[in-house]
Protein backbone atom coordinates (compact mmCIF):
# COMPACT_ATOMS: atom_id res chain seq x y z
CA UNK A 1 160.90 72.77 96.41
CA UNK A 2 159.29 75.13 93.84
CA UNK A 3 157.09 72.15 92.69
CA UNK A 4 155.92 72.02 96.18
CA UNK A 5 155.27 75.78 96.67
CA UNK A 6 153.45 75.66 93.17
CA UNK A 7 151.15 73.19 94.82
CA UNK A 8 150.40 74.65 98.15
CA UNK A 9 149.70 78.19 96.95
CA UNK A 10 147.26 76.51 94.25
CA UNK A 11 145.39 74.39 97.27
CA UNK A 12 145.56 78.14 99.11
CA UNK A 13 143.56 79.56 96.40
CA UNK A 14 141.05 76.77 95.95
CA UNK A 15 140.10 76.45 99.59
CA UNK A 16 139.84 80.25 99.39
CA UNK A 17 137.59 79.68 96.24
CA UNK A 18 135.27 77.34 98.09
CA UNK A 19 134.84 79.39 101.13
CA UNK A 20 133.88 82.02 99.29
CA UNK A 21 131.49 80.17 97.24
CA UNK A 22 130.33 78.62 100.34
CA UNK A 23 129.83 81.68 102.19
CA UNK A 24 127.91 82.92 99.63
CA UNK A 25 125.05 80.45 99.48
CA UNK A 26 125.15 80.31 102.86
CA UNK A 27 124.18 84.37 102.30
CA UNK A 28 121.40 83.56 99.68
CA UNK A 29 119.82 80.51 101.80
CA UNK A 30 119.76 82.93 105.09
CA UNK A 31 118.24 85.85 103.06
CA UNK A 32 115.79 83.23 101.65
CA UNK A 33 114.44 82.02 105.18
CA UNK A 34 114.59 85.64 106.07
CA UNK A 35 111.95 86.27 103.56
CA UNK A 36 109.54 83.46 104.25
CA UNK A 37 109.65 84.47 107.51
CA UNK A 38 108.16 87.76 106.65
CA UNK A 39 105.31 86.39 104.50
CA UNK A 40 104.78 84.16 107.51
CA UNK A 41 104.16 86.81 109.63
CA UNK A 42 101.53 88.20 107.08
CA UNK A 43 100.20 84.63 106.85
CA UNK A 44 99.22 84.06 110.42
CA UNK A 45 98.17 87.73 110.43
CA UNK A 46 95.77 87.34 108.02
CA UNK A 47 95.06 83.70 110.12
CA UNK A 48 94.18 86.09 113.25
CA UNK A 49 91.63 87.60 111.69
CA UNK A 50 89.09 85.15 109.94
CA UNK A 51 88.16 83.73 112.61
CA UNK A 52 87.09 87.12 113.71
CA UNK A 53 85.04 87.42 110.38
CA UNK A 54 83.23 84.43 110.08
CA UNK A 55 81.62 84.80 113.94
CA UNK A 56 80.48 88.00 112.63
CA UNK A 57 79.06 86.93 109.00
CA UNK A 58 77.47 84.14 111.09
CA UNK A 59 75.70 86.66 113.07
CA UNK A 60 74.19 87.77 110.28
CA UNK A 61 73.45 84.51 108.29
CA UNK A 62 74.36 81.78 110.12
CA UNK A 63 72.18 79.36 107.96
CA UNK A 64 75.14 80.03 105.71
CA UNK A 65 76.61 76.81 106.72
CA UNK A 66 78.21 75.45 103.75
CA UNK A 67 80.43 78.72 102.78
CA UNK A 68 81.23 79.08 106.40
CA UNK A 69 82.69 76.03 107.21
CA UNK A 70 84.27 76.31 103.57
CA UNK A 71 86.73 79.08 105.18
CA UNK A 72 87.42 77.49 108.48
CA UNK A 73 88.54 74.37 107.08
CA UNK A 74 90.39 76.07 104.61
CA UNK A 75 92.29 77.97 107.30
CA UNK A 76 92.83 75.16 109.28
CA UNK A 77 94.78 73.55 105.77
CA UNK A 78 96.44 76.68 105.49
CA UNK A 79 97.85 76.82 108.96
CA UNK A 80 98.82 73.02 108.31
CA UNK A 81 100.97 73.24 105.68
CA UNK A 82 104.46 73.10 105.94
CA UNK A 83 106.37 73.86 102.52
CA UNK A 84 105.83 76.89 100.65
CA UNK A 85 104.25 75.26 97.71
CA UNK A 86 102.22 73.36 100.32
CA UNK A 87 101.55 76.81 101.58
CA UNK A 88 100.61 78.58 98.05
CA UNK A 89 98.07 75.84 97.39
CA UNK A 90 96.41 76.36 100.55
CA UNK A 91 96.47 80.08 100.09
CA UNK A 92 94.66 79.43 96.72
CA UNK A 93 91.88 77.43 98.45
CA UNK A 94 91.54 80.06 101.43
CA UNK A 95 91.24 82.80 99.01
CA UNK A 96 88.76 81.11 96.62
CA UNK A 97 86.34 80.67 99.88
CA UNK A 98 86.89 83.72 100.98
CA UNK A 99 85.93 85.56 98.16
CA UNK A 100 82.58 82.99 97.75
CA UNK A 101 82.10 84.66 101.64
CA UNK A 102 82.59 87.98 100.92
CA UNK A 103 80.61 87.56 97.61
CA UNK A 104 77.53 86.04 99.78
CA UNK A 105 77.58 89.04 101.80
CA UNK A 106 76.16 91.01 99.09
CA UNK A 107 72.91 89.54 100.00
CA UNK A 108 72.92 90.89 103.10
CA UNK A 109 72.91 94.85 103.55
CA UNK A 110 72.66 94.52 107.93
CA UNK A 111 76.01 92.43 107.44
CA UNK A 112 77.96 94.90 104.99
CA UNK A 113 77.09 97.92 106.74
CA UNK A 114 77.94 96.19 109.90
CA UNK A 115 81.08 98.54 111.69
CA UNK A 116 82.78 95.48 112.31
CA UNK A 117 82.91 93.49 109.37
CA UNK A 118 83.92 96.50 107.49
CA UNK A 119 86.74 96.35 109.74
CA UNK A 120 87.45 93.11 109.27
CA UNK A 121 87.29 93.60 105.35
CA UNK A 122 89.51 96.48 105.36
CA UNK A 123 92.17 94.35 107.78
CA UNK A 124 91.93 92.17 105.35
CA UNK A 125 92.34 93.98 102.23
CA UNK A 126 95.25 95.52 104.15
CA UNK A 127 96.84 92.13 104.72
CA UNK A 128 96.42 90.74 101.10
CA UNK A 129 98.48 93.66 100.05
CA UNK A 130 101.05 93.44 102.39
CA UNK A 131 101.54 89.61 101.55
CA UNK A 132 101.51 90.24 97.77
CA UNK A 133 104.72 92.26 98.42
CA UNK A 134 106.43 90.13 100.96
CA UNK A 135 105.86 87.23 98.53
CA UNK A 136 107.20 89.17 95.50
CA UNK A 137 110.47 90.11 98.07
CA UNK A 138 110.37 85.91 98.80
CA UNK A 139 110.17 84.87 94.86
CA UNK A 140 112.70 87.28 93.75
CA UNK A 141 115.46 85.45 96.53
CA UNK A 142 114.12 82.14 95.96
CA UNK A 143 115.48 83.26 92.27
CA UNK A 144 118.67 84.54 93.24
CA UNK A 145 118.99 81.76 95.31
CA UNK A 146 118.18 78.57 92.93
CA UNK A 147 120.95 80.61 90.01
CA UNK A 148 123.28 80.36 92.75
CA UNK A 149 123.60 76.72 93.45
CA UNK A 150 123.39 76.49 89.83
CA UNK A 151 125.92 78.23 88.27
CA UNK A 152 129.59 77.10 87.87
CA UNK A 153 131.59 76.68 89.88
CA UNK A 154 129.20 76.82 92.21
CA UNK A 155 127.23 74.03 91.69
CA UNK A 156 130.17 71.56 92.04
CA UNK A 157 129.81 72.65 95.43
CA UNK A 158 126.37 73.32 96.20
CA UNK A 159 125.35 69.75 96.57
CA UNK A 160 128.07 68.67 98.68
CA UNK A 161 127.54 71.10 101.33
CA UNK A 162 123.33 70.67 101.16
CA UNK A 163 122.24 73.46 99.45
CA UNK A 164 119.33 72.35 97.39
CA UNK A 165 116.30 74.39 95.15
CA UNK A 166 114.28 76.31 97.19
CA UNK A 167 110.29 76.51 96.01
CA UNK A 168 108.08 79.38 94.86
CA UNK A 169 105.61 81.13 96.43
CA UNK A 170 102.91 80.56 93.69
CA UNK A 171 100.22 82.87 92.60
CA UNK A 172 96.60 82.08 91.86
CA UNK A 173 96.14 81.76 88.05
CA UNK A 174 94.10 84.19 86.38
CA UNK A 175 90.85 81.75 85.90
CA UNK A 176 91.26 81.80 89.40
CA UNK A 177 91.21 85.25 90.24
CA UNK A 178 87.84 85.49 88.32
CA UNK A 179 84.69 86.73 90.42
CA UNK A 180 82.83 84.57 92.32
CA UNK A 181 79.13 84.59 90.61
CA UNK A 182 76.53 83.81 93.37
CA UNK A 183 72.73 83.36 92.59
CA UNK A 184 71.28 85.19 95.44
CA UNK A 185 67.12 83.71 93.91
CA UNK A 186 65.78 80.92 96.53
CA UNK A 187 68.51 81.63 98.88
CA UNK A 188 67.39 79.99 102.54
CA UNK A 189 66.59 82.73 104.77
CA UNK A 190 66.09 85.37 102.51
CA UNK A 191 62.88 87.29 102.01
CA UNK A 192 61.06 86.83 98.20
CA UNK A 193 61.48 90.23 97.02
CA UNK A 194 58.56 92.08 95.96
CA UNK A 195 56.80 91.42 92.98
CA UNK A 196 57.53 93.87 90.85
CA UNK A 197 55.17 96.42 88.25
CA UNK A 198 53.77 94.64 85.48
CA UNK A 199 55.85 96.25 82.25
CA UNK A 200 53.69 98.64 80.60
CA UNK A 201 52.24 97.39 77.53
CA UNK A 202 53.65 98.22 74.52
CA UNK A 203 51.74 101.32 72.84
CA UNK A 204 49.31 99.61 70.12
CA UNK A 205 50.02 99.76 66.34
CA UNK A 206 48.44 102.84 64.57
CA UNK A 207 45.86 101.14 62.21
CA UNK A 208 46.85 99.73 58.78
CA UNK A 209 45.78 102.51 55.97
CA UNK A 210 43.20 101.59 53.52
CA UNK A 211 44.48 100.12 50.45
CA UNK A 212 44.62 102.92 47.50
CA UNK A 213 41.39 102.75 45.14
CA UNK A 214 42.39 101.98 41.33
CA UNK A 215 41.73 104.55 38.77
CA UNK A 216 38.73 103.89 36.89
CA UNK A 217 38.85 102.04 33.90
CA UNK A 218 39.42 104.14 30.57
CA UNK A 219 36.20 103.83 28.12
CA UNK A 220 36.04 101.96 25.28
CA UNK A 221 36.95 103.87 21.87
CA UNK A 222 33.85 105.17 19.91
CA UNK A 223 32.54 102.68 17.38
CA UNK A 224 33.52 104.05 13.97
């Protein structure tokens, strides 16, 4: 009989044991989809508004053809991707063309003091800021998360049940995050600049100074 209690309040314990571990990754894989969801809703934010911002750098330089249809197509891989590394390497592409966009705007002072683009710039800028947290928030329980399912006992469990490593939200590296550098000379549609002031000529040397004369020649001793 005691044998038999022995084993039942053991079997008690470890069923308690895994529902608790169980009920704890089911915590850390909820708050995990909780975050992404919030660096979705930055995402598509920031999706919302580039449209927005290339119809009005297009107003402005449409013959800017290549770097404009760089950022559409890079939004429309964006909003296609599906996993969050998927997702980060998309980002990285977006973000790449829209700094080349941003950085071709210098050539064009109508376009940057343009009301609406400034808008748009400052939405933006907003945005960028508000994802850079709500990824940090995602990365740090993707973390929390993957030591979970990997720790004992835990990760007797964790495969059982389907609980599998969750990705990062990747950064750009820091060669990436290096500014753009546009050659704004022979740029189609924009104006030669005016030819500027020949450089003043250096001021001429003062002349050389006449070579010192030698000192006469002693005279010859007196014949004795």
């Amino acid at each position: 009989m005691i044998p038999v209690l022995i084993i039942l309040i053991v079997a008690v314990i470890v069923a308690l044991l895994v529902v608790s571990i169980y009920n704890r990754l089911v915590q850390n894989r909820n708050r995990v989809d909780n975050a992404w969801a919030q660096v979705d809703v930055e995402l598509k934010r920031r999706y919302d508004l580039i449209p927005n911002l290339v119809e009005t750098v297009k107003g402005y330089a449409a013959h800017e053809r290549g770097t404009l249809e760089a950022v559409t197509q890079a939004r429309a891989g964006a909003v296609a991707a599906q996993t969050p590394e998927q997702q980060a390497q998309a980002e990285n592409v977006l973000t790449s063309a829209l700094r080349q966009l941003f950085a071709v705007s210098e050539a064009y002072p109508d376009l940057k003091a343009n009301q609406n683009f400034q808008q748009l710039q400052s939405q933006l800028e907003q945005t960028e800021a508000q994802i850079a947290t709500s990824r940090q928030i995602y990365n740090d329980t993707v973390l929390t998360y993957n030591n979970a399912i990997q720790v004992f006992p835990a990760v007797l469990l964790a495969g059982m049940f389907g609980f599998t490593k969750r990705g990062f939200f990747e950064t750009q590296t820091a060669a990436e995050r290096e500014p753009v550098q546009v050659d704004f000379h022979d740029m189609p549609g924009r104006e030669p600049a005016a030819d500027a002031p020949p450089a003043a000529a250096p001021p001429a040397a003062p002349p050389a100074a006449p070579p010192a004369a030698e000192p006469p020649a002693a005279p010859p001793p007196p014949a004795t």
